[in-house]
N, C-alpha and C. Protein backbone atom coordinates (compact mmCIF):
# COMPACT_ATOMS: atom_id res chain seq x y z
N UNK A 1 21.59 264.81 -24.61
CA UNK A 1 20.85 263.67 -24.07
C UNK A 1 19.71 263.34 -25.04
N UNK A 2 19.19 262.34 -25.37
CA UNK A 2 18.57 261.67 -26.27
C UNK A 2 17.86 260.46 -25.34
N UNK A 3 16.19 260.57 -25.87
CA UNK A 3 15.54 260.16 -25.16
C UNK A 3 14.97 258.52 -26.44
N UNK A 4 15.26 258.00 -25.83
CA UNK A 4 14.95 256.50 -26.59
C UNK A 4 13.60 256.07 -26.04
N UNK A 5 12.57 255.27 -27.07
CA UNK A 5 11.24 254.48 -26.48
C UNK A 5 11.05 253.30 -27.30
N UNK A 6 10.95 252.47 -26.23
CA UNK A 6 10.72 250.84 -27.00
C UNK A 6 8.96 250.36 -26.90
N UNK A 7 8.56 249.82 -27.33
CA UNK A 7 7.19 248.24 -27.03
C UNK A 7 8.24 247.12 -26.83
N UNK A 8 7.75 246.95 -25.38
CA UNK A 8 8.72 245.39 -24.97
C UNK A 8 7.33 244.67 -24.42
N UNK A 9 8.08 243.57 -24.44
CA UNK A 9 6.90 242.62 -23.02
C UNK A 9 7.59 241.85 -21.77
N UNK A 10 8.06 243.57 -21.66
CA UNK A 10 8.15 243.09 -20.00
C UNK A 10 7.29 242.91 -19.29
N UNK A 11 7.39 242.26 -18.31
CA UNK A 11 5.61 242.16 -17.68
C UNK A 11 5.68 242.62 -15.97
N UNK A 12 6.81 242.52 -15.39
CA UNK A 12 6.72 242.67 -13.93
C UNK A 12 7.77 242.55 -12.84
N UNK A 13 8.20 243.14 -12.43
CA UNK A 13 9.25 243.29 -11.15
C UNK A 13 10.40 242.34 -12.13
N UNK A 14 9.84 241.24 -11.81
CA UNK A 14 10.83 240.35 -11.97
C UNK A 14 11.52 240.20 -13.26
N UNK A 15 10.87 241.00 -14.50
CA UNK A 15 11.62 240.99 -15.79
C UNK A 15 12.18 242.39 -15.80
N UNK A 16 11.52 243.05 -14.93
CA UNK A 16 12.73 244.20 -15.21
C UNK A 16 14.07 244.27 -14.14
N UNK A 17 14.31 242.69 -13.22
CA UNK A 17 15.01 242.41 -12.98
C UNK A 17 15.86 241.85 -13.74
N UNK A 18 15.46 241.14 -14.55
CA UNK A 18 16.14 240.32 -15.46
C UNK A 18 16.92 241.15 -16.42
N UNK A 19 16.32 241.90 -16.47
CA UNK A 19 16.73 242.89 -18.02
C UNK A 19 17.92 244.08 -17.11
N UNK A 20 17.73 244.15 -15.86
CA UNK A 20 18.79 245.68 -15.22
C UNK A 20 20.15 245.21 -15.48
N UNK A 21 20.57 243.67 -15.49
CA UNK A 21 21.72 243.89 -15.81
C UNK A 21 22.15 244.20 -16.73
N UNK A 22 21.46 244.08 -18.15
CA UNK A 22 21.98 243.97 -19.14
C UNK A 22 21.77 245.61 -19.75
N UNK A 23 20.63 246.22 -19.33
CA UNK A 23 20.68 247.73 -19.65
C UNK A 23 21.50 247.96 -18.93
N UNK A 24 22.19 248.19 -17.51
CA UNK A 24 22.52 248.76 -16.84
C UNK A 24 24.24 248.82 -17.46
N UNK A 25 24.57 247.47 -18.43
CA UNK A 25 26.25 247.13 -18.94
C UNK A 25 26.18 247.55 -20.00
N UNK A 26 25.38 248.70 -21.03
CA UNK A 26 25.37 249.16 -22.47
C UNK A 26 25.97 250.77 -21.98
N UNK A 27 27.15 250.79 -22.68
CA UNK A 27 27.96 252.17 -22.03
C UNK A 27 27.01 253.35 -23.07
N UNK A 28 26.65 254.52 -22.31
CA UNK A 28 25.92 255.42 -22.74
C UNK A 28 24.86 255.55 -22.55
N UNK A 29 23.88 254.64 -21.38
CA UNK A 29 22.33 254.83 -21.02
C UNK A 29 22.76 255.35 -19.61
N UNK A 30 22.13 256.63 -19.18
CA UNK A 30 22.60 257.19 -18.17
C UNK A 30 21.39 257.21 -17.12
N UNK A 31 19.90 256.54 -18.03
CA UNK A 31 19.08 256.42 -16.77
C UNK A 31 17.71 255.46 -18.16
N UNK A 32 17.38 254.44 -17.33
CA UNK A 32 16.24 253.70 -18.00
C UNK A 32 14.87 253.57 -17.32
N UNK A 33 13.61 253.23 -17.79
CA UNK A 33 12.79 252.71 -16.82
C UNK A 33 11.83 252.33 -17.54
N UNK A 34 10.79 251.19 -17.23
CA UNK A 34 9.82 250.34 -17.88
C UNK A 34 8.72 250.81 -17.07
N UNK A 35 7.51 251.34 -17.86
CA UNK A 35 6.13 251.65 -17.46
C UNK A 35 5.33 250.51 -17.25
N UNK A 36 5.14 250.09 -16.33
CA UNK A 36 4.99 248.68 -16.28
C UNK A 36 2.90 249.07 -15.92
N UNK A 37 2.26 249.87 -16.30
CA UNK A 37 1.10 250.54 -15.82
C UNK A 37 0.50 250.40 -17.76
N UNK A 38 1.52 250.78 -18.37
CA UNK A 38 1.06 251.08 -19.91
C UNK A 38 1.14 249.92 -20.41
N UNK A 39 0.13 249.95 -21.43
CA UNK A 39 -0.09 248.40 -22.14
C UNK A 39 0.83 248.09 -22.83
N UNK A 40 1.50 249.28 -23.86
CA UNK A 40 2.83 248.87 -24.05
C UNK A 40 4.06 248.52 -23.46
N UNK A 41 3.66 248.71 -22.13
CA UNK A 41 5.24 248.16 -21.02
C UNK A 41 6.04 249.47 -21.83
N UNK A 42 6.30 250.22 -22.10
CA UNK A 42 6.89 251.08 -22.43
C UNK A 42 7.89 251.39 -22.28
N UNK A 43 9.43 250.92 -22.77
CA UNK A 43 10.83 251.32 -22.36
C UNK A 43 11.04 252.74 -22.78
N UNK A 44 11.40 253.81 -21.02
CA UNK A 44 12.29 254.55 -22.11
C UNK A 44 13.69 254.95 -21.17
N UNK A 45 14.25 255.22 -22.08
CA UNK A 45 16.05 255.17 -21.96
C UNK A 45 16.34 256.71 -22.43
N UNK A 46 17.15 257.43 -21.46
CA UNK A 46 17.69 258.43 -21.44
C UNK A 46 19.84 258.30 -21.91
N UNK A 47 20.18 258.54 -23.40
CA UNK A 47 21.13 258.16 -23.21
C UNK A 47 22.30 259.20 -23.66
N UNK A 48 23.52 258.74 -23.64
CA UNK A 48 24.03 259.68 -24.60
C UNK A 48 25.44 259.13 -25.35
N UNK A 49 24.97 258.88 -26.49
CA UNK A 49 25.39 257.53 -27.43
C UNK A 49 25.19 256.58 -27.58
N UNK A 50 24.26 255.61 -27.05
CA UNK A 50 24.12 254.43 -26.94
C UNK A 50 23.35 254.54 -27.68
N UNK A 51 22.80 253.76 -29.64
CA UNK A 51 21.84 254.04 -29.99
C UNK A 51 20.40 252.93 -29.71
N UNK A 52 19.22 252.91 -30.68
CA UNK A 52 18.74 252.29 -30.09
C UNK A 52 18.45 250.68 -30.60
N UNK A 53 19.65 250.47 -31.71
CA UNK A 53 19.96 249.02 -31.80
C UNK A 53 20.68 248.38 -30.86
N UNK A 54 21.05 249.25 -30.05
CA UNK A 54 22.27 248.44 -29.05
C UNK A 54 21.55 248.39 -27.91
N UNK A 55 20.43 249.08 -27.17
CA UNK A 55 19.23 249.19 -26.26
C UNK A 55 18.79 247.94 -26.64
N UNK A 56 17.85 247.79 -28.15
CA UNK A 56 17.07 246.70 -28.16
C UNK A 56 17.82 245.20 -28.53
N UNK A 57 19.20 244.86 -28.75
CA UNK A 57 19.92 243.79 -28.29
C UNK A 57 20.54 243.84 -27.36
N UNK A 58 20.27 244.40 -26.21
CA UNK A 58 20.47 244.20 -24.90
C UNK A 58 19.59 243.58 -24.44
N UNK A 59 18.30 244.20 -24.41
CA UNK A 59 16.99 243.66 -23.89
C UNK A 59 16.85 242.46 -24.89
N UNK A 60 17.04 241.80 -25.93
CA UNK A 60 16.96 240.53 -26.51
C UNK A 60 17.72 239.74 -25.73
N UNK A 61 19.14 240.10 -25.45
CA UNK A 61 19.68 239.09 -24.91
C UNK A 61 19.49 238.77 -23.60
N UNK A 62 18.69 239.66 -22.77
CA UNK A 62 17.87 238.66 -21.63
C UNK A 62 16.64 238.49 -21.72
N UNK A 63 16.09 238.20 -22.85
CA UNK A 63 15.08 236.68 -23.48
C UNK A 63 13.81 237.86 -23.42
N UNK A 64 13.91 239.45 -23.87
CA UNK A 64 12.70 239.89 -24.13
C UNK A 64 12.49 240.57 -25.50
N UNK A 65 11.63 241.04 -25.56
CA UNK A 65 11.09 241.93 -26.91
C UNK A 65 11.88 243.47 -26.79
N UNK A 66 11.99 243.97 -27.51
CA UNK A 66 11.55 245.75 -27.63
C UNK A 66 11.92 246.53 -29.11
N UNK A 67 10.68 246.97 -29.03
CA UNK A 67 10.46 247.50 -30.75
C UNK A 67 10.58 249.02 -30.66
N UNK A 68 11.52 250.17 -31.14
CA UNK A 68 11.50 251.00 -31.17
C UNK A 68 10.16 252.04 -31.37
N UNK A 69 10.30 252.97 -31.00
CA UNK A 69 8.29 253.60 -30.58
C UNK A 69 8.76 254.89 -31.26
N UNK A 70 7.91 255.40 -32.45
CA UNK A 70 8.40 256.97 -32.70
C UNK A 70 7.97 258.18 -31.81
């Protein structure tokens, strides 16, 4: 298991509605969640294979940011 972290700008309920479908259809994320408390909105993704170019064009393609975090 491999723990992934993004900077997105998600901002609230409703974008991390927007965004569950599209994490939820990338085969290999077995659990996600947005810190919606941290200034970075903080994605992190628990996966196993899914890397984290395919995480952060998921979350592009429902109209948000996310920049990989070391």
């Amino acid at each position: 298991m491999e723990t992934l972290k993004f900077k997105t700008n998600i901002k609230c309920g409703n974008c991390v509605a927007a965004v569950t479908p599209h994490l939820n259809a990338v085969e290999g994320i077995e659990k996600w969640e947005v810190d919606l408390k941290d200034p970075n909105r903080t994605l992190t993704v628990e996966t196993e294979g899914a890397d984290a170019g395919t995480v952060k064009k998921a979350v592009e393609t429902a109209g948000y940011k996310a920049e990989p975090v070391a």
